[in-house]
Protein backbone atom coordinates (compact mmCIF):
# COMPACT_ATOMS: atom_id res chain seq x y z
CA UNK A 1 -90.81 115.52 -30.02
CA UNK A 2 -89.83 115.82 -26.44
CA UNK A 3 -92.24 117.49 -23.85
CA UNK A 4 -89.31 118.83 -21.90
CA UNK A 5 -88.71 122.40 -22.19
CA UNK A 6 -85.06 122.36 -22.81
CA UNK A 7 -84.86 119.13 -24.74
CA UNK A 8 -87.68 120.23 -27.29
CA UNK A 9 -86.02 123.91 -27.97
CA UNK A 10 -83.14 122.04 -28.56
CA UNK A 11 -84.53 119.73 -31.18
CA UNK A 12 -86.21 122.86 -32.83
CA UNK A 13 -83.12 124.51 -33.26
CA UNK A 14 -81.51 121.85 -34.75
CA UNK A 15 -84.06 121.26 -37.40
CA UNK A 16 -84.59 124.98 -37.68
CA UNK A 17 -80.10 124.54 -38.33
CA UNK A 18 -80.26 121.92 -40.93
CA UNK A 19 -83.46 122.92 -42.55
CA UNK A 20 -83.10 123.99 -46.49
CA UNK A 21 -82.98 127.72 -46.75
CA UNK A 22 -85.72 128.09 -48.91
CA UNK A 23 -87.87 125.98 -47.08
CA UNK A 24 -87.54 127.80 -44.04
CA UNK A 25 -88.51 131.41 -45.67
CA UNK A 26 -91.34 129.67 -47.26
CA UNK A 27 -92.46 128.30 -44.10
CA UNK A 28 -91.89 131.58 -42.15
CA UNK A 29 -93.44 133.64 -44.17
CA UNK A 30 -96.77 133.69 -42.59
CA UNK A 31 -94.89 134.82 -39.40
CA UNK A 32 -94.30 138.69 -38.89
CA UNK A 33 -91.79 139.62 -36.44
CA UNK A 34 -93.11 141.48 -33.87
CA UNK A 35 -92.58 145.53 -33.76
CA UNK A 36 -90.55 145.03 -31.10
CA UNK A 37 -87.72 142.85 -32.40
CA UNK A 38 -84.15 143.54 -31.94
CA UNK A 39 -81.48 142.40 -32.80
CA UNK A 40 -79.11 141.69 -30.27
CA UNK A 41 -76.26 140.28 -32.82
CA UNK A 42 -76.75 140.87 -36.19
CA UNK A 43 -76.01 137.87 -38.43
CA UNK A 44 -71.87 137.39 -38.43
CA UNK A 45 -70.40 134.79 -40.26
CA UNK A 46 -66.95 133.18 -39.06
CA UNK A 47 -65.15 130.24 -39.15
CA UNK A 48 -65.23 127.24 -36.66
CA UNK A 49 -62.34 124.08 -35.93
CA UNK A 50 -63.63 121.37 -36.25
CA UNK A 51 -61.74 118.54 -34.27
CA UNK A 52 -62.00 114.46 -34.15
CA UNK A 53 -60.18 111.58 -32.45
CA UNK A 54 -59.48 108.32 -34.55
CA UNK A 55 -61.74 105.37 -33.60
CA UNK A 56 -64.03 107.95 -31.18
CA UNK A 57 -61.29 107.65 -28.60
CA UNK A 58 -57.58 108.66 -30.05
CA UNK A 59 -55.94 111.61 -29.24
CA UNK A 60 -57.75 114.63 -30.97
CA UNK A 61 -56.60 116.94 -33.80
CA UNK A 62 -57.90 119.46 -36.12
CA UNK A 63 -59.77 118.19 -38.88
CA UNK A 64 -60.63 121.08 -40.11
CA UNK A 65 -62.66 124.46 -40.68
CA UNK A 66 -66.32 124.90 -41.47
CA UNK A 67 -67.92 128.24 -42.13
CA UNK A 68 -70.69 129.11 -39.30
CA UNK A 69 -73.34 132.09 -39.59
CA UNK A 70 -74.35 133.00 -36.12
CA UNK A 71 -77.53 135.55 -35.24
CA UNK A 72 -79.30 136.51 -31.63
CA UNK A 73 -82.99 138.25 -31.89
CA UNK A 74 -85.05 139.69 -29.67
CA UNK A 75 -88.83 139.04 -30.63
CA UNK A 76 -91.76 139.33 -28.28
CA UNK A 77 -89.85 139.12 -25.15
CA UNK A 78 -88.24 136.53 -25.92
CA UNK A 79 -84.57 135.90 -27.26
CA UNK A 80 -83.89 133.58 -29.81
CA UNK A 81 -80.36 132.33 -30.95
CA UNK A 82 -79.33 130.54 -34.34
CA UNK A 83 -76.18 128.93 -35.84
CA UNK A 84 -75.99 127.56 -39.23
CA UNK A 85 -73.12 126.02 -41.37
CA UNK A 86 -72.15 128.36 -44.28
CA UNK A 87 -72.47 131.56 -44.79
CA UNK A 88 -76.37 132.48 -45.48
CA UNK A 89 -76.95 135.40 -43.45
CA UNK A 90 -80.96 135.14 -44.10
CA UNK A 91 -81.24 131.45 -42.83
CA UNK A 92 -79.24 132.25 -39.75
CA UNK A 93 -81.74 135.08 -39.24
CA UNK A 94 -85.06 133.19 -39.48
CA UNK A 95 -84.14 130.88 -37.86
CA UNK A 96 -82.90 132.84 -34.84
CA UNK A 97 -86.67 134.48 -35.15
CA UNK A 98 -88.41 131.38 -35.13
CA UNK A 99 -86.22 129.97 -32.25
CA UNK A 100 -87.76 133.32 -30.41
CA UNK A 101 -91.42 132.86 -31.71
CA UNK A 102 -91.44 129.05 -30.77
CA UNK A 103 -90.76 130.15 -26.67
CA UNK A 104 -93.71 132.35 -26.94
CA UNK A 105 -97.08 129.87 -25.82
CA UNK A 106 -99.16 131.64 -27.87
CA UNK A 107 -97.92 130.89 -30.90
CA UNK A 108 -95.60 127.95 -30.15
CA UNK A 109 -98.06 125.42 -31.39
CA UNK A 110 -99.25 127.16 -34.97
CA UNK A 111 -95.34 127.36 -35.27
CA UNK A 112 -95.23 123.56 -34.60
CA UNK A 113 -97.51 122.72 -37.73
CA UNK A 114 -96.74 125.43 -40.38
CA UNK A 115 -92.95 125.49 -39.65
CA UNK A 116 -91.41 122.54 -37.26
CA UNK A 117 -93.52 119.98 -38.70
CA UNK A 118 -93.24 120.54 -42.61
CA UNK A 119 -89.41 121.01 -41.70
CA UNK A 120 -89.34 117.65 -40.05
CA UNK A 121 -90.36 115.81 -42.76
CA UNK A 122 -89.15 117.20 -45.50
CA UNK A 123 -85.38 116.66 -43.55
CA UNK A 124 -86.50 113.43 -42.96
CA UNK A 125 -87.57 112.74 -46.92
CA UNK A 126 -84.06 114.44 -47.79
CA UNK A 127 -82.37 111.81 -45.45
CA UNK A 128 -84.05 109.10 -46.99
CA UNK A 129 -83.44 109.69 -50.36
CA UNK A 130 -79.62 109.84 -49.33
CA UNK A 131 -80.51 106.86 -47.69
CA UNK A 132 -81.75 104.97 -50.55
CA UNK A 133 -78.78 106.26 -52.82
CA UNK A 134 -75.98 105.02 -50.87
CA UNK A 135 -77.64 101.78 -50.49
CA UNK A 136 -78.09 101.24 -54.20
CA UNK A 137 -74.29 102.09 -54.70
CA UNK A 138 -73.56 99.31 -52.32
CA UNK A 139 -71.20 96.78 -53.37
CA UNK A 140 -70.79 93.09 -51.60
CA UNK A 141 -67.04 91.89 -51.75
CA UNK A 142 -66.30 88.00 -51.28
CA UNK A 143 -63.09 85.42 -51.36
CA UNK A 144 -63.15 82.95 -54.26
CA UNK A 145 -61.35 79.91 -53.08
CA UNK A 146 -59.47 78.47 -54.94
CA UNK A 147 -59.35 74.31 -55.04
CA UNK A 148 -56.52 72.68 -53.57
């Protein structure tokens, strides 16, 4: 992971994004929000537009509309912000807490190895196996040529 600041929360709220719901909870569950936690938007589910260009560099249009859960906590001082794809209220709210927990020193780096890291590989197992599946679906077309 990144030592900068900016670039690392930004890599933990991805995974903390794609990360299986259950996982997460499991992995959180050690982790008590602190009595002072707000919550500054409760989680609200919506829709987003999701848009593309042909080739990367056509002329864009809608492709389409994928259901986002967004959430914004207060925890310790500190404000943490999540967005997930679908419409789990729960995963959009842990992992807006442990975006908030993760900028707090004190507990950033037991975060890192009972949460981040076990989230990092099991993402990373899950892409594999996907991995490994398309590539033993792959087919090889050729030309027969016929004599002359």
């Amino acid at each position: 992971m990144d030592t900068s600041p900016n670039l690392a929360r930004a890599q933990w709220m991805s995974l903390l994004a794609q990360a299986d719901p259950a996982e997460l909870a499991a992995a959180m569950d050690g982790f008590a929000p602190p009595a002072d936690t707000a919550w500054l938007r409760p989680a609200q589910t919506g829709l987003y537009m999701l848009r593309g260009r042909v080739g990367g560099t056509g002329p864009q249009f809608n492709f389409g509309e994928i259901t986002v859960t967004r959430c914004s906590v207060q925890a310790g001082g500190h404000i943490g912000h999540a967005w997930v794809r679908g419409s789990q209220a729960r995963h959009a709210e842990l992992a807006a807490l442990a975006d908030a927990l993760l900028q707090d020193d004190a507990q950033r780096d037991s975060l890192r190895q009972q949460v981040i890291e076990p989230l990092r590989r099991s993402l990373d197992q899950r892409r594999d196996d996907a991995s490994r599946k398309a590539a033993a679906s792959k087919v090889e077309f050729f030309t027969v040529v016929r004599g002359e």
